[in-house]
N, C-alpha and C. Protein backbone atom coordinates (compact mmCIF):
# COMPACT_ATOMS: atom_id res chain seq x y z
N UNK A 1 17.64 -14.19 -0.42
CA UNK A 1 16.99 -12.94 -0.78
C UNK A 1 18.04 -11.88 -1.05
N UNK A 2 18.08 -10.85 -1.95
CA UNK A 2 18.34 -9.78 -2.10
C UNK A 2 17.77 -8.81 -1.66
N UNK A 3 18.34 -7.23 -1.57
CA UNK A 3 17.97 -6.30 -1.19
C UNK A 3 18.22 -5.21 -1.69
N UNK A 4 17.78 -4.00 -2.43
CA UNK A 4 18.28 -2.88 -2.70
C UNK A 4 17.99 -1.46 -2.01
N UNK A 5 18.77 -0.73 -1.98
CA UNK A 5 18.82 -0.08 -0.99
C UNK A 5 19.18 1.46 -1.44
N UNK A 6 18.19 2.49 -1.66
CA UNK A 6 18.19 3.82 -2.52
C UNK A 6 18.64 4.97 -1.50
N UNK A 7 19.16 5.94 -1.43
CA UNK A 7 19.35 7.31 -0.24
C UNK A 7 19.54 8.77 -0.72
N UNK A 8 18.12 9.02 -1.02
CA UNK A 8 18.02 10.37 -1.99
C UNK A 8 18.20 11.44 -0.81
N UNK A 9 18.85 12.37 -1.23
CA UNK A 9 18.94 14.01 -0.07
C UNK A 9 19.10 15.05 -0.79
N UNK A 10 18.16 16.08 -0.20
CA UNK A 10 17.53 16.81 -0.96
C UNK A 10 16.41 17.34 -1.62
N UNK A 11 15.53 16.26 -1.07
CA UNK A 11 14.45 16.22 -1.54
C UNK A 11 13.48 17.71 -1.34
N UNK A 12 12.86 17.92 -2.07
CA UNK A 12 12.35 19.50 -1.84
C UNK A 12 10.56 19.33 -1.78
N UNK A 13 10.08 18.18 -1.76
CA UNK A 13 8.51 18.40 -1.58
C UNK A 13 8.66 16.86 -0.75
N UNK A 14 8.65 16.19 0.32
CA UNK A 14 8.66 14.74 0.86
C UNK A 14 7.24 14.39 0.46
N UNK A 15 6.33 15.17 0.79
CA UNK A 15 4.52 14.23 0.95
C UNK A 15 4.35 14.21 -0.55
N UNK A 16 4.76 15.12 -1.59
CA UNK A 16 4.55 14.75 -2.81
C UNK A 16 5.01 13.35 -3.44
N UNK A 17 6.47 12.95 -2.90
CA UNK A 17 7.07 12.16 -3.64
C UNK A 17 6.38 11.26 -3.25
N UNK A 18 6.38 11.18 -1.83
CA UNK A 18 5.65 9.65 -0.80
C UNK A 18 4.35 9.02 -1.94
N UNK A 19 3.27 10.64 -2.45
CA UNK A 19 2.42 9.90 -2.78
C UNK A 19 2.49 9.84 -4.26
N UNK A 20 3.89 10.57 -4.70
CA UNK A 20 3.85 9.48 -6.30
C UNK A 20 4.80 8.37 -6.33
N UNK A 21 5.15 8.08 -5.26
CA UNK A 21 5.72 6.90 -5.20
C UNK A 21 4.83 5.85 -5.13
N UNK A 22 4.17 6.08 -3.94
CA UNK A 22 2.85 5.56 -3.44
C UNK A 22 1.88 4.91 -4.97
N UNK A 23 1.92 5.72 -5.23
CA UNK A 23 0.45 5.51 -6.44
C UNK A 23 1.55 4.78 -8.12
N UNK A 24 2.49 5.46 -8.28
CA UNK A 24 2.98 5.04 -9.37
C UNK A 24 4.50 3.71 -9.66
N UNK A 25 5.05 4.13 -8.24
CA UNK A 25 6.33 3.30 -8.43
C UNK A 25 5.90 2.10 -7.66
N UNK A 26 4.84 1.90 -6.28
CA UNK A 26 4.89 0.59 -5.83
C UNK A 26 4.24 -0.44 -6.79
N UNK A 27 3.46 -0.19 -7.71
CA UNK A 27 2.67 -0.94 -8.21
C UNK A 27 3.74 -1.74 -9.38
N UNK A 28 4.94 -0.33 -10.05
CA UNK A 28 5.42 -1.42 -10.71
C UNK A 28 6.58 -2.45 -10.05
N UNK A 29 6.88 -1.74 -8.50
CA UNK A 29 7.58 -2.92 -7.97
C UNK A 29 7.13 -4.08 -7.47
N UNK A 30 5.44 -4.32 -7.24
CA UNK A 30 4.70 -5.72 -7.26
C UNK A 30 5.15 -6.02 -8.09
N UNK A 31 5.38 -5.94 -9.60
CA UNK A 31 5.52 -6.54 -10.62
C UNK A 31 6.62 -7.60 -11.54
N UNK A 32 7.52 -6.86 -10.50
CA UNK A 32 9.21 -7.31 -10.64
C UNK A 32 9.27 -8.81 -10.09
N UNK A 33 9.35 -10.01 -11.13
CA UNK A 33 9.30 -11.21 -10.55
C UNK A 33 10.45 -11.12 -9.41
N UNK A 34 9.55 -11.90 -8.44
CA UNK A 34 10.62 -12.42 -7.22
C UNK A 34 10.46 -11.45 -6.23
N UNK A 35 9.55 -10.12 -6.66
CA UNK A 35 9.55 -9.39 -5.37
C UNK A 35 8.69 -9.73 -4.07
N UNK A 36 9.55 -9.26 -3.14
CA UNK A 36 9.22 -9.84 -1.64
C UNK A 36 8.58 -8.65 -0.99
N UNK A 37 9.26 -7.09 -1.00
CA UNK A 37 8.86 -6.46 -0.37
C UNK A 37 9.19 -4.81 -1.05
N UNK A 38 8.24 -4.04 -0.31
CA UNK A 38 8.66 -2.34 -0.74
C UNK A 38 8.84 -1.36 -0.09
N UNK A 39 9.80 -0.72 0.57
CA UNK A 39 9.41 0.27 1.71
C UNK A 39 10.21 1.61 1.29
N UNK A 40 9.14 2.50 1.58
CA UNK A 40 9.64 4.35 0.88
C UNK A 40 9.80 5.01 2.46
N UNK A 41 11.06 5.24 2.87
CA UNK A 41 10.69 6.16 4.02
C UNK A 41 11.35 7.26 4.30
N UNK A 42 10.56 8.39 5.35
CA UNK A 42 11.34 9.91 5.02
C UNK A 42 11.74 10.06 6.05
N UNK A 43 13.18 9.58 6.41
CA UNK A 43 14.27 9.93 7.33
C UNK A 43 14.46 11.58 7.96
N UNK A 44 13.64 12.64 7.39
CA UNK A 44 13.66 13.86 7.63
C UNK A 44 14.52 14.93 7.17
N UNK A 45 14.22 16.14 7.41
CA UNK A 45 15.72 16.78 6.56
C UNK A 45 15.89 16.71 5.17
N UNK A 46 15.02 16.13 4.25
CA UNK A 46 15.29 16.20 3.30
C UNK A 46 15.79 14.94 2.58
N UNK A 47 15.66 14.02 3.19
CA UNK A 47 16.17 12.73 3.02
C UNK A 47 15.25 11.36 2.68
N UNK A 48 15.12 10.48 1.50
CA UNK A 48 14.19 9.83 1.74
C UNK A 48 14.90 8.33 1.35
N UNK A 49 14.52 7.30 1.86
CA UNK A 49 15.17 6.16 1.48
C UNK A 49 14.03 5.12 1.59
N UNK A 50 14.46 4.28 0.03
CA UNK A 50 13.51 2.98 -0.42
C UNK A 50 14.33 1.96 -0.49
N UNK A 51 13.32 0.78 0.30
CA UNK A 51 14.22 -0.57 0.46
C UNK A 51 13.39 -1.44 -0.39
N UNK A 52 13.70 -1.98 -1.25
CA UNK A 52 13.02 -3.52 -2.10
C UNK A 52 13.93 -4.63 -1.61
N UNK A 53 13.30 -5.78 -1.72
CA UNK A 53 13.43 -6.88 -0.99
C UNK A 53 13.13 -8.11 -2.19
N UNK A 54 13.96 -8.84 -2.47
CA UNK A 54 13.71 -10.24 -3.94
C UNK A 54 13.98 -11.30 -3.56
N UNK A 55 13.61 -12.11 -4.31
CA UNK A 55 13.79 -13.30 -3.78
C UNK A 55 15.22 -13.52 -4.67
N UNK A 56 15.97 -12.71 -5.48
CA UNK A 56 16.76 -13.34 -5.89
C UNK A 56 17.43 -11.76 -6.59
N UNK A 57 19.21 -11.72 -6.94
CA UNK A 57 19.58 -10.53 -7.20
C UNK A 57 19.01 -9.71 -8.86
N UNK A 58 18.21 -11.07 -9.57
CA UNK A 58 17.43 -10.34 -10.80
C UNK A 58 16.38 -9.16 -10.56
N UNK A 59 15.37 -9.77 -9.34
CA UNK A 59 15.03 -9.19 -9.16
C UNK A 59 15.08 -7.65 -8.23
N UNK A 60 16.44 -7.64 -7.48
CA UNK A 60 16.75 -6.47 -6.68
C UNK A 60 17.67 -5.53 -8.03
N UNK A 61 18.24 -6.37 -9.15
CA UNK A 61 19.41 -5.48 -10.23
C UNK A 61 17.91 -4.92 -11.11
N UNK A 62 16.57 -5.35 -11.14
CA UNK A 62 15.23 -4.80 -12.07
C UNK A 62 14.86 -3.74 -11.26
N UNK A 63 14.87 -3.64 -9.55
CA UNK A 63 14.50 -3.21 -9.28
C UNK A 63 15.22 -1.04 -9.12
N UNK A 64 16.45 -1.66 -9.24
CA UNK A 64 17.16 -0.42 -9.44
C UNK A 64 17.10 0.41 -10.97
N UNK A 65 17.26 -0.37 -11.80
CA UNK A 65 17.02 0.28 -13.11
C UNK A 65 15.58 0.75 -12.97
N UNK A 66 14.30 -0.31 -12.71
CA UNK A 66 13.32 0.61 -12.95
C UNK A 66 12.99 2.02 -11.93
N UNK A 67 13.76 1.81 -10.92
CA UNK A 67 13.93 3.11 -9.59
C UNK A 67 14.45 4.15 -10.29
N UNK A 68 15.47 4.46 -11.25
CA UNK A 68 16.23 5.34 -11.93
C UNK A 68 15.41 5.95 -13.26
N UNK A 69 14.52 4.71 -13.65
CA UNK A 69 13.19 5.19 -15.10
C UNK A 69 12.49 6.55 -14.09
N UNK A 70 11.96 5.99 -13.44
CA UNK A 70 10.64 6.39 -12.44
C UNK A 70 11.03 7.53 -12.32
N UNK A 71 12.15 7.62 -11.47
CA UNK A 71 12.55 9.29 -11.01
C UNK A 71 12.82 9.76 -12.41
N UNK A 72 13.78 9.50 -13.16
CA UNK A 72 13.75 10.31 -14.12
C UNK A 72 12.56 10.81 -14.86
N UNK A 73 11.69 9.93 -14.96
CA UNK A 73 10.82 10.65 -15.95
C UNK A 73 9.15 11.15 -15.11
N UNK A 74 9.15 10.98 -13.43
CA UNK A 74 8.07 11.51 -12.66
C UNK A 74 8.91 12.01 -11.23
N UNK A 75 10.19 12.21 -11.42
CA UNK A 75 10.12 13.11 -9.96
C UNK A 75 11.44 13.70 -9.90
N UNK A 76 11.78 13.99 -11.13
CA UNK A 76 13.37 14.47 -11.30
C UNK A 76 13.37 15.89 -10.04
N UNK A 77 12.27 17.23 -10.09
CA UNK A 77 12.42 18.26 -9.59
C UNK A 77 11.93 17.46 -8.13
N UNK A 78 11.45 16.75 -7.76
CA UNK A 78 11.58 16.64 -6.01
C UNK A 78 12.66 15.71 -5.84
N UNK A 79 13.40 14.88 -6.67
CA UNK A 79 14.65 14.12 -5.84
C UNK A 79 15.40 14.90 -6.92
N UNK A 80 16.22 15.97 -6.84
CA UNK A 80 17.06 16.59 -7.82
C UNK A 80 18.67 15.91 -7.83
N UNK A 81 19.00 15.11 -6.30
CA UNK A 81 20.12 14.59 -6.74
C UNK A 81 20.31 13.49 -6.72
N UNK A 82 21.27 12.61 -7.33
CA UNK A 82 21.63 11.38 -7.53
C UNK A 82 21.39 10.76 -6.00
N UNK A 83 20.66 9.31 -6.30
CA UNK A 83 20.76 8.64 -5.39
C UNK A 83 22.25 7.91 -4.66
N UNK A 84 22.28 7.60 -3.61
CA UNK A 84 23.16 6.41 -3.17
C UNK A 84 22.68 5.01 -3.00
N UNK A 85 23.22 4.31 -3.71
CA UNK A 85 22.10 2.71 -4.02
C UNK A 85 23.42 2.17 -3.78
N UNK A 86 22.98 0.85 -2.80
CA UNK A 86 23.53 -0.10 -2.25
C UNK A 86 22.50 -1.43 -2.89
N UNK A 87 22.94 -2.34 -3.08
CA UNK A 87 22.38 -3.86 -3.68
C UNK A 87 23.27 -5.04 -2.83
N UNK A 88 22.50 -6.30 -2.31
CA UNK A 88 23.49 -7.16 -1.83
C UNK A 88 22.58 -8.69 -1.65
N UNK A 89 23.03 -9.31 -0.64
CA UNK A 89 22.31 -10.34 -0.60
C UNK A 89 21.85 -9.86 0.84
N UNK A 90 20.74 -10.55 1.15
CA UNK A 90 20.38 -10.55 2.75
C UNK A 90 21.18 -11.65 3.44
N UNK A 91 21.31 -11.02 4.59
CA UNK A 91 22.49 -12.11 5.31
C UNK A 91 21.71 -12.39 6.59
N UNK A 92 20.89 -11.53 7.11
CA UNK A 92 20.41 -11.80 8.24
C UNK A 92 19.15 -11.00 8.14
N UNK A 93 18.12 -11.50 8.59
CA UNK A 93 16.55 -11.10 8.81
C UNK A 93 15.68 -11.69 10.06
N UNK A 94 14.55 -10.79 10.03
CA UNK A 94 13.64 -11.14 11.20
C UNK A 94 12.31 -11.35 11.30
């Protein structure tokens, strides 16, 4: 499995993004062959971080490009700065 791994700060509305994430970005990450899993969460402070989960690194390298569509073109003014994205293999799980 792969994993990608997003760390937006800064965020200026959290319950907004949650629920256009919620409604618009999980649905197209069901979609991403090989996906395993989706998680959006708000670390506080202004901080929000999304983990996708693949069965393979096509699907965690789809899952970052389409993460970078999304914000750009539905949430540029609540995540205003560049993410920190980490991608790798899973090495250990539970």
């Amino acid at each position: 499995m792969y994993a990608a791994v997003r760390r937006y700060e800064g965020v200026t509305d959290p319950a907004e993004a949650a629920r256009l994430v919620n409604e618009g970005f999980v649905p197209l990450m069901c979609q991403v062959p090989g996906f395993v899993a989706y998680y959006w969460l708000d670390a506080g402070n202004g901080v929000m971080v999304s983990t996708s989960v693949f069965q393979d690194r096509a699907g965690a390298e789809e899952s970052i490009s389409r993460a970078s569509d999304f914000v750009r073109d539905n949430l540029a003014s609540l995540l205003p700065n560049p993410p920190q994205v980490m991608a790798g293999e899973v090495v250990a799980s539970a």
